[in-house]
Each structure stands twice: as C-alpha cells, then as structure tokens.
N, C-alpha and C. Protein backbone atom coordinates (compact mmCIF):
# COMPACT_ATOMS: atom_id res chain seq x y z
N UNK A 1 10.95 -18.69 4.59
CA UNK A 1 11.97 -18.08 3.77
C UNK A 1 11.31 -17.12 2.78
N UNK A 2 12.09 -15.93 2.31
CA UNK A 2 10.92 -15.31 1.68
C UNK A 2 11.38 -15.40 0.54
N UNK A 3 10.57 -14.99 -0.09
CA UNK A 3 10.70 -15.18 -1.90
C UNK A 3 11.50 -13.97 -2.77
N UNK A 4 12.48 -14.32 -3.78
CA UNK A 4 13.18 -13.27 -4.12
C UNK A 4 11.98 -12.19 -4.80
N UNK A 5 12.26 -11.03 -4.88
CA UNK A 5 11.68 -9.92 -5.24
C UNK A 5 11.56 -10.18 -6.79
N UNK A 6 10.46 -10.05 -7.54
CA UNK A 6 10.54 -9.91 -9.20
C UNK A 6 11.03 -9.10 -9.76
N UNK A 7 10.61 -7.57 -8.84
CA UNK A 7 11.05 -6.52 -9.82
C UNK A 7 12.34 -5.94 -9.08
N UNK A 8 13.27 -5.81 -9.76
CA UNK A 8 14.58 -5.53 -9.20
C UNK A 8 15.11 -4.18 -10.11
N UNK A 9 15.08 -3.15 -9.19
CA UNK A 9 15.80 -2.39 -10.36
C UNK A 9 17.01 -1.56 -9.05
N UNK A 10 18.11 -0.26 -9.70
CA UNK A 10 18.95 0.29 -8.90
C UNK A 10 17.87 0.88 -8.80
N UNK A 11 18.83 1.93 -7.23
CA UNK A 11 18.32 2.67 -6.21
C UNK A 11 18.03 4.44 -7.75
N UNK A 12 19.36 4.38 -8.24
CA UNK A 12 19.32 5.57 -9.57
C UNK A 12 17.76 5.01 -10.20
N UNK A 13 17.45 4.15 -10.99
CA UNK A 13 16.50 3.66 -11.39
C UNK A 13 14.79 3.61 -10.66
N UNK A 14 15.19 3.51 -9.59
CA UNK A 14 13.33 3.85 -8.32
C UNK A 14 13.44 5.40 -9.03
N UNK A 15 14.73 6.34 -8.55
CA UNK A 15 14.87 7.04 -8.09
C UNK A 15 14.19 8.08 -9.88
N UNK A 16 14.62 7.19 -10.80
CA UNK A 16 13.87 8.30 -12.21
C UNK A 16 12.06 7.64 -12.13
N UNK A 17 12.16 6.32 -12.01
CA UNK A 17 10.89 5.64 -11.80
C UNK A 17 9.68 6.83 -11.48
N UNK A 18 10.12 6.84 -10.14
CA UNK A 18 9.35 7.48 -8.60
C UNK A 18 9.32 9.29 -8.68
N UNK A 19 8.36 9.85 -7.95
CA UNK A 19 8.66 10.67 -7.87
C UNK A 19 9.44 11.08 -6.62
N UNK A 20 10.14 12.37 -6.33
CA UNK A 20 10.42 12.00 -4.80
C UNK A 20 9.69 11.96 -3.40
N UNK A 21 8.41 12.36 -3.34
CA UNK A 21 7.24 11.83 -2.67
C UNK A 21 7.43 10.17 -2.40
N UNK A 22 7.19 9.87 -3.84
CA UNK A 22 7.11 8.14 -3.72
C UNK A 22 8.62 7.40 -3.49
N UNK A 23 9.68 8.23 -3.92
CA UNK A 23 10.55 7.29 -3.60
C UNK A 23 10.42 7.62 -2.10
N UNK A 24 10.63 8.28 -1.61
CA UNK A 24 10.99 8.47 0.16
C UNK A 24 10.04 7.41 0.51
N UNK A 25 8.70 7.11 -0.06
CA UNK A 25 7.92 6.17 1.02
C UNK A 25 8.33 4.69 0.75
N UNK A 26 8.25 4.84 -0.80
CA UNK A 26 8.66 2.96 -1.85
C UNK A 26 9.65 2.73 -0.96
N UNK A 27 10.74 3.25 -0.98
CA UNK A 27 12.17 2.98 -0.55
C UNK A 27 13.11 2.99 0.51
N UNK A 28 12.31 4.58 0.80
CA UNK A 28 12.73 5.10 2.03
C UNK A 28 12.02 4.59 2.97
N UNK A 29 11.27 3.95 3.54
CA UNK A 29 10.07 3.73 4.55
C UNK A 29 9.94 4.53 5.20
N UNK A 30 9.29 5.86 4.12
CA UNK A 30 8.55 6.83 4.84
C UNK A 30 7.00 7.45 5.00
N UNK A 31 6.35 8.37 5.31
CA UNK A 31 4.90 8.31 5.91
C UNK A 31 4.56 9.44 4.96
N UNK A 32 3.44 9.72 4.64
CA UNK A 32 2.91 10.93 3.87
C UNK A 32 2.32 11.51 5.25
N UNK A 33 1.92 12.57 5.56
CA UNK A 33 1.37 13.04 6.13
C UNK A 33 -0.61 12.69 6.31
N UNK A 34 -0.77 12.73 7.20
CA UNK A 34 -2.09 12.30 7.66
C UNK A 34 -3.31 13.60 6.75
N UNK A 35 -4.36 12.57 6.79
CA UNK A 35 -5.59 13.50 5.73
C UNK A 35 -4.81 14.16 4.49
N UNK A 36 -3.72 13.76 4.05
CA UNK A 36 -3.46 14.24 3.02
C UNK A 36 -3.31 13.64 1.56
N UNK A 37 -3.40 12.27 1.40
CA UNK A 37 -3.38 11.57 0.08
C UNK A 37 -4.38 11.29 -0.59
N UNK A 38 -4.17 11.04 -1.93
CA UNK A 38 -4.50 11.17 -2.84
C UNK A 38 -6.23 10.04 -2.65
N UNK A 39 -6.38 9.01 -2.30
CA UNK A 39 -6.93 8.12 -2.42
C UNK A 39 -7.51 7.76 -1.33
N UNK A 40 -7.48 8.78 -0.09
CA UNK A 40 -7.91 8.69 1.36
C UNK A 40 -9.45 8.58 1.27
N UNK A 41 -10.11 9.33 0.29
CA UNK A 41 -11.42 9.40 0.67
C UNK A 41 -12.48 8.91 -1.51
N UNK A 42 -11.51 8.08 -1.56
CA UNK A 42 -11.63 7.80 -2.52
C UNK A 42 -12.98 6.46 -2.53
N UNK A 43 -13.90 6.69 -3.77
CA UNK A 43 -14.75 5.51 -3.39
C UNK A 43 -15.47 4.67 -4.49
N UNK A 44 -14.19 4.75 -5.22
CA UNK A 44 -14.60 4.16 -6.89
C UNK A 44 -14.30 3.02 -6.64
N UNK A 45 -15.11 2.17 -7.49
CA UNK A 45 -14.43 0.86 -7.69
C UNK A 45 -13.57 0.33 -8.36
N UNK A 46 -12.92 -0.66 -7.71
CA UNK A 46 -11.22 -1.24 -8.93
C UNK A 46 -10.63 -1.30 -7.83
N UNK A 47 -9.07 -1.47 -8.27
CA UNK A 47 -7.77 -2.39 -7.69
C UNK A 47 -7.05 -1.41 -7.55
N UNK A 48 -6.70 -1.30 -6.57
CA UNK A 48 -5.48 -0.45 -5.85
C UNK A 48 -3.81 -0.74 -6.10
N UNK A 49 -2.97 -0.56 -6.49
CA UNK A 49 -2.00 -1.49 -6.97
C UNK A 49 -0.81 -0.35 -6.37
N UNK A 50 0.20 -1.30 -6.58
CA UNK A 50 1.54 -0.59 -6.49
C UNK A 50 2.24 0.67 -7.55
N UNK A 51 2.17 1.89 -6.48
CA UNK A 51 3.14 2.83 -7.21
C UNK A 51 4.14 2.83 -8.04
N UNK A 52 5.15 1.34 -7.42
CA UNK A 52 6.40 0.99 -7.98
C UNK A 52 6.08 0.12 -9.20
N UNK A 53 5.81 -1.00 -9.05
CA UNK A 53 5.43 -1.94 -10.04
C UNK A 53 4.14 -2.44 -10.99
N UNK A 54 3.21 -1.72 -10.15
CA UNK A 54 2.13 -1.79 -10.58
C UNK A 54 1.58 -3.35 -10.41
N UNK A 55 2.12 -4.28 -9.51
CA UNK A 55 0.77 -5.22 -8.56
C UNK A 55 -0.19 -4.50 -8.39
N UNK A 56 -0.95 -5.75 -8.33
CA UNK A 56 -2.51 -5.79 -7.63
C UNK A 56 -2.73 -6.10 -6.12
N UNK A 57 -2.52 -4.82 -5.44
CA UNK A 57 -2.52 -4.87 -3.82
C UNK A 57 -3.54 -4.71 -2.96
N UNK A 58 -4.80 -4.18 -3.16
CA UNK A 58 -5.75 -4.13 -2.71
C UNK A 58 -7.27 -4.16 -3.04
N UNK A 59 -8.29 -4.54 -2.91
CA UNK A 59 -9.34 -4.82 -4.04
C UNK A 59 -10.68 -2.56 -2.89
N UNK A 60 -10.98 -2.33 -4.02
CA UNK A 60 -11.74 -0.67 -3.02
C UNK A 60 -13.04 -1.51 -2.38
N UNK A 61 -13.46 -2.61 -2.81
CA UNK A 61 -14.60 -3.26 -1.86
C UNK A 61 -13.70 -3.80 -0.19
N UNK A 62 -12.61 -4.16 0.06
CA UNK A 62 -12.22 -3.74 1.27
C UNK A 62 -11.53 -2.65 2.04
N UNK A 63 -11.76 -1.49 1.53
CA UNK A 63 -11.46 -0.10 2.25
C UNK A 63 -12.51 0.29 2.72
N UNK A 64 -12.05 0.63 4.03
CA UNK A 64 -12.95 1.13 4.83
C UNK A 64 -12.65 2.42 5.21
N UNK A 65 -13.29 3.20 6.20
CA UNK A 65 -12.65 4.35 6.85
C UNK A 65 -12.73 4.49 7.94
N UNK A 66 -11.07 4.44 9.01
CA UNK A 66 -10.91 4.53 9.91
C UNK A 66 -10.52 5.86 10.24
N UNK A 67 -10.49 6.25 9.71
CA UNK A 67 -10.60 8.27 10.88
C UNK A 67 -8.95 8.45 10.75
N UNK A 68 -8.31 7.59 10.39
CA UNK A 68 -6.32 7.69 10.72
C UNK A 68 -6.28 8.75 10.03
N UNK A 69 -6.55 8.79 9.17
CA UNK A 69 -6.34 9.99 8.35
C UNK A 69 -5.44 9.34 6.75
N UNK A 70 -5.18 7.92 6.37
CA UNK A 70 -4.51 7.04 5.33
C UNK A 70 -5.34 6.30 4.89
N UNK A 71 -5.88 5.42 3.62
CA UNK A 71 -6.34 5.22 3.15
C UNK A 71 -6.40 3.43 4.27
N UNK A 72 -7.27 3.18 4.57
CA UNK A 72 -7.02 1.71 5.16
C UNK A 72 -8.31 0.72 4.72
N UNK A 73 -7.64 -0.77 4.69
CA UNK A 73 -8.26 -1.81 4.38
C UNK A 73 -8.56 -2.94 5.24
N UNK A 74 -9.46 -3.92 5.32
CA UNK A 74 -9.10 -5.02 6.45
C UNK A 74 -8.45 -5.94 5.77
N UNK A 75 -8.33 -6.55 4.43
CA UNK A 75 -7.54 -7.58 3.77
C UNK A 75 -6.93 -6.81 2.50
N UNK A 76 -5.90 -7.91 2.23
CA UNK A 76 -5.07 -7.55 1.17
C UNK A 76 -5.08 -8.56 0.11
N UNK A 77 -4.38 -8.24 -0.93
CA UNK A 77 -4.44 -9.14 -2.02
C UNK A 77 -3.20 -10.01 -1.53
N UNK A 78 -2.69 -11.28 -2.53
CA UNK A 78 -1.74 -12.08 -2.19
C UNK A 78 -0.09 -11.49 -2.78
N UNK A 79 -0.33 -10.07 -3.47
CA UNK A 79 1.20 -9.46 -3.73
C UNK A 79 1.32 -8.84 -2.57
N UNK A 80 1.41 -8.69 -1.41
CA UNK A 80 1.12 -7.70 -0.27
C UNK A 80 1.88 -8.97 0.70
N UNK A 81 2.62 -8.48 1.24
CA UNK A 81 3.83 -9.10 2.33
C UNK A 81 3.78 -8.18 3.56
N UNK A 82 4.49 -8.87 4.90
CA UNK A 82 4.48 -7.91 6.05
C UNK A 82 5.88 -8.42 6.82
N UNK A 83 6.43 -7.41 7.44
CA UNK A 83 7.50 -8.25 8.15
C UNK A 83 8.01 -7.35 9.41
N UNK A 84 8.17 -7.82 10.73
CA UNK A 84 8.09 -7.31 11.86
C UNK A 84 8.66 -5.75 11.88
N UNK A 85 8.79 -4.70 12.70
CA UNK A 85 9.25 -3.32 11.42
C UNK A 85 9.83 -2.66 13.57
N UNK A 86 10.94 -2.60 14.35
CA UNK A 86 10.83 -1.99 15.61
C UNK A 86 11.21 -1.03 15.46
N UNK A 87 11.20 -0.20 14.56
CA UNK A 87 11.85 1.34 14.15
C UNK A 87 11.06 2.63 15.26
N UNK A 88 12.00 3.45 15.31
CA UNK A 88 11.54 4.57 16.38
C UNK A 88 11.00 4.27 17.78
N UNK A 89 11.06 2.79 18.16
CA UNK A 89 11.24 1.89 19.48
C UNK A 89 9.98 1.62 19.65
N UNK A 90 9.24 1.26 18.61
CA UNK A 90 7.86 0.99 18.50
C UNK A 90 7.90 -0.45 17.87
N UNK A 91 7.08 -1.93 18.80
CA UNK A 91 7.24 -2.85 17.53
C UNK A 91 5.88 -2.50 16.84
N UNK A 92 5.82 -2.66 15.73
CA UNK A 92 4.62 -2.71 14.43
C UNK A 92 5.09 -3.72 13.16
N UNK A 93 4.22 -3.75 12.49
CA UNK A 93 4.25 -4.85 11.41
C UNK A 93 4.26 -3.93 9.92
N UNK A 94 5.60 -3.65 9.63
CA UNK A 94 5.48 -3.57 7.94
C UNK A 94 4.77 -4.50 6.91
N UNK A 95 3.82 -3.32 5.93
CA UNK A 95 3.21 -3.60 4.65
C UNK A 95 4.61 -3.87 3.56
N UNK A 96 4.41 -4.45 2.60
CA UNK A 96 5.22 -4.46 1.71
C UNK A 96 4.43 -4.87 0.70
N UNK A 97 5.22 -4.05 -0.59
CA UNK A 97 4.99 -5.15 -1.74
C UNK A 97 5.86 -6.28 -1.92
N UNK A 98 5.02 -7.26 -2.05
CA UNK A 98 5.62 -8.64 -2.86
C UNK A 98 6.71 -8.48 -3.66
N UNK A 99 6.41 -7.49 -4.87
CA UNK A 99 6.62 -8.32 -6.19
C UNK A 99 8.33 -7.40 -6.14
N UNK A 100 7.94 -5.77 -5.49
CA UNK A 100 9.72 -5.07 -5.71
C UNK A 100 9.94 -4.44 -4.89
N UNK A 101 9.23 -5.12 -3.32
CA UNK A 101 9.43 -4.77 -1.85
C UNK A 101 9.28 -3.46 -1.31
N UNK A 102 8.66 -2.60 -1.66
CA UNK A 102 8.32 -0.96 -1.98
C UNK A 102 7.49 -1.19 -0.03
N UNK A 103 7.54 -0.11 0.49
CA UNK A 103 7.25 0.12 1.59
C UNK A 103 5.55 0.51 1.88
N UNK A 104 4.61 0.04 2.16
CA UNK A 104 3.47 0.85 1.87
C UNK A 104 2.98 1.24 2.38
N UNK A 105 2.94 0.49 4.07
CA UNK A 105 2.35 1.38 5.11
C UNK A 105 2.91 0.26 6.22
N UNK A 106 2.15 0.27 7.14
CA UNK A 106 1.75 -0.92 8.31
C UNK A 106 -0.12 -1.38 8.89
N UNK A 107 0.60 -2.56 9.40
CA UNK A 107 -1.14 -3.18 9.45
C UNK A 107 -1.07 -3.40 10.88
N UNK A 108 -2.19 -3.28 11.54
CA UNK A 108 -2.55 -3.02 12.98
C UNK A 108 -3.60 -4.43 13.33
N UNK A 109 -4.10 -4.55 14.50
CA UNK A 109 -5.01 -5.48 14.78
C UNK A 109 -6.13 -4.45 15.44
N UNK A 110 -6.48 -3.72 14.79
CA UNK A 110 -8.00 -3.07 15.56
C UNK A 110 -8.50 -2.64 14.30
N UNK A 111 -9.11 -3.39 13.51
CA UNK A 111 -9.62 -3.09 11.92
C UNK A 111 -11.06 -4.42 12.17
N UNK A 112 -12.15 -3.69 11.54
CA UNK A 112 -13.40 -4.62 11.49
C UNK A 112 -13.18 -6.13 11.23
N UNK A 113 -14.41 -6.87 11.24
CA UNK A 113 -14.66 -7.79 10.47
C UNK A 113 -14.98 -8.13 9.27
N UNK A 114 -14.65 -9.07 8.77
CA UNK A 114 -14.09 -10.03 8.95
C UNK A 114 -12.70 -10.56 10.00
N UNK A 115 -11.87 -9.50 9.36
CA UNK A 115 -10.39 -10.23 9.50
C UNK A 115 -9.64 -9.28 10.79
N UNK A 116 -10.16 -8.25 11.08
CA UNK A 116 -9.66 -7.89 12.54
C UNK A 116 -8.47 -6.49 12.08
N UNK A 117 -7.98 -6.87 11.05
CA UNK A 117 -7.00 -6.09 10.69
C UNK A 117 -7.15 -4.94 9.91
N UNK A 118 -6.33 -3.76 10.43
CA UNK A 118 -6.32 -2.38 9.61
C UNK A 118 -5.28 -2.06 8.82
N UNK A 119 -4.85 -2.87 7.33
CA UNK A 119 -3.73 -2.17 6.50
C UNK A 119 -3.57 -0.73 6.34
N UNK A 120 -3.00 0.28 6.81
CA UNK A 120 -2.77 1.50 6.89
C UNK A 120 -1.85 2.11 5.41
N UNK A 121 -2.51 2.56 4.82
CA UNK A 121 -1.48 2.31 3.47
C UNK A 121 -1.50 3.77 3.28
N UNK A 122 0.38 4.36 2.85
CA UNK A 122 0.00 6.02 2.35
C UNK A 122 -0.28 5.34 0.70
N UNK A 123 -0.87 7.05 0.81
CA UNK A 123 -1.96 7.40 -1.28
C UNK A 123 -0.47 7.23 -1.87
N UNK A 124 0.39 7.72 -1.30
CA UNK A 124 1.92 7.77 -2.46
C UNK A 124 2.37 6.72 -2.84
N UNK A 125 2.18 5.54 -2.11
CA UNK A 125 2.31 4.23 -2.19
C UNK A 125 1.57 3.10 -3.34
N UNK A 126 0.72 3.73 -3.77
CA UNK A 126 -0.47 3.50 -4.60
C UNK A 126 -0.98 4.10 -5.95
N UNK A 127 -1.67 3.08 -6.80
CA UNK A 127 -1.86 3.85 -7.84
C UNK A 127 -3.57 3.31 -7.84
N UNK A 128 -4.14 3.25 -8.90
CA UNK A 128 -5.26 2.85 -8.85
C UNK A 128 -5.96 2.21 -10.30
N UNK A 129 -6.82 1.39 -10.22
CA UNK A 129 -7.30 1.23 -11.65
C UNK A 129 -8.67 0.93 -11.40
N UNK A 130 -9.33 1.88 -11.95
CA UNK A 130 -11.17 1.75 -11.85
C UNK A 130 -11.45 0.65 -12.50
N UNK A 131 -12.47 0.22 -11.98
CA UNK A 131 -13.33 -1.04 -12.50
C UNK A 131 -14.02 -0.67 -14.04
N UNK A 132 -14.22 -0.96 -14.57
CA UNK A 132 -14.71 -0.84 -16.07
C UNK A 132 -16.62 -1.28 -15.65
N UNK A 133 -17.28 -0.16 -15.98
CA UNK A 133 -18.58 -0.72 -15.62
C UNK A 133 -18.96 -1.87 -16.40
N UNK A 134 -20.12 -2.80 -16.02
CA UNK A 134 -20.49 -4.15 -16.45
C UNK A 134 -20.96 -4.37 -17.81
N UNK A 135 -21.40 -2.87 -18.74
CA UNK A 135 -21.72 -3.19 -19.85
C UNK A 135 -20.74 -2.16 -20.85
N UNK A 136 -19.37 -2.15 -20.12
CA UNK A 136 -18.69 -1.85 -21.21
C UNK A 136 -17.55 -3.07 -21.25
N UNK A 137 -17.13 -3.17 -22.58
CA UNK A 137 -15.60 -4.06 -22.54
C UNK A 137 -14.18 -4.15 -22.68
C-alpha cells in the first residue's frame, strides 16, 4: 500500500512553485531532452534532491555516466519510489518522489554494480546541494 504523499499542494500552486520546464516533468511526466540538463555532467560532491520539495534523492558518489545523455545513478536514497509506468506502449518503471510524488525519470536494469540498476533522472527534476568541504562548518 503506498504511503500518503507529505507534500501536498494544488496543481495552481506546483504551477507558481515550478518553473514551466519543471512543472511539465514534476507533474506532467515529462522528459527534458537528451545531453541537455543542467547536472548531466556534473561532478561535485553532495545530495541531489527534489526540484519540488527539496528531499534527499540521490547521494553524486552514485552517479555514474551512461552515455543516455540524463544524469543517471545505480541506487537511490529512501525518498525515491517507483511504480510500473506502460505509457506510449512501452512497459518501464517510473522514478518518483516519495515525499510530493513529482515525476523524475525511470530506472532500467542495465546499470553497473553493485545494484544492476540505471535511475535515469532529467536535471529539471533536480536540484542540488554541494557537500561542504571537511574543514569547513
């Protein structure tokens, strides 16, 4: 059974939130275009989080680079949900956020080891927060 959503707001409300880039993907379950986001070739350290709510969705020590042309990971954090997705007569597995169900990408089974899996996530979907180096506080 799944768990109610935390962050609940109206569709008017994503819609001042978001920009319309991000709402079409948060909401709309839609795709940014390939080699084109923000965070594709990104290689700082820190937490990848939600556009919408700002969870903690991905840690940059599991991004890798698969050539897709989207920023992809083999694991996710525990705000990160998936749920069967047969749209355009394709089955695949929707990404989600947890916490206010925002759309983020889809996850594949041809992604390295450890875990086998490739979270495919668009940059619009995402925000980011650098790691603070070790001798500052």
């Amino acid at each position: 059974m799944e768990k109610k959503k935390e962050t609940i707001k109206t569709e008017k409300e994503w819609r001042q939130r978001l920009s319309p880039e991000q709402y079409h993907i948060l909401r709309e379950k839609g795709t940014e275009p390939p080699f084109t986001g923000e965070f594709l070739k990104n290689k700082e350290k820190g937490i990848y989080t939600c556009a919408g709510c700002g969870a903690e969705l991905f840690s940059s020590g599991k991004k890798f680079e698969s050539g897709t042309g989207w920023p992809s990971f083999y694991s996710a954090k525990d705000n990160v949900t998936t749920k069967s997705d047969s749209s355009f007569g394709v089955r695949r597995v929707e990404v989600l956020c947890k916490k206010c169900g925002g759309h983020l990408g889809h996850v594949f089974d041809d992604g390295p080891k450890p875990t086998g899996k490739r979270f495919c996530i668009n940059s619009c979907a995402l925000g980011f927060r650098k790691k603070k180096p070790a001798n500052q506080k």
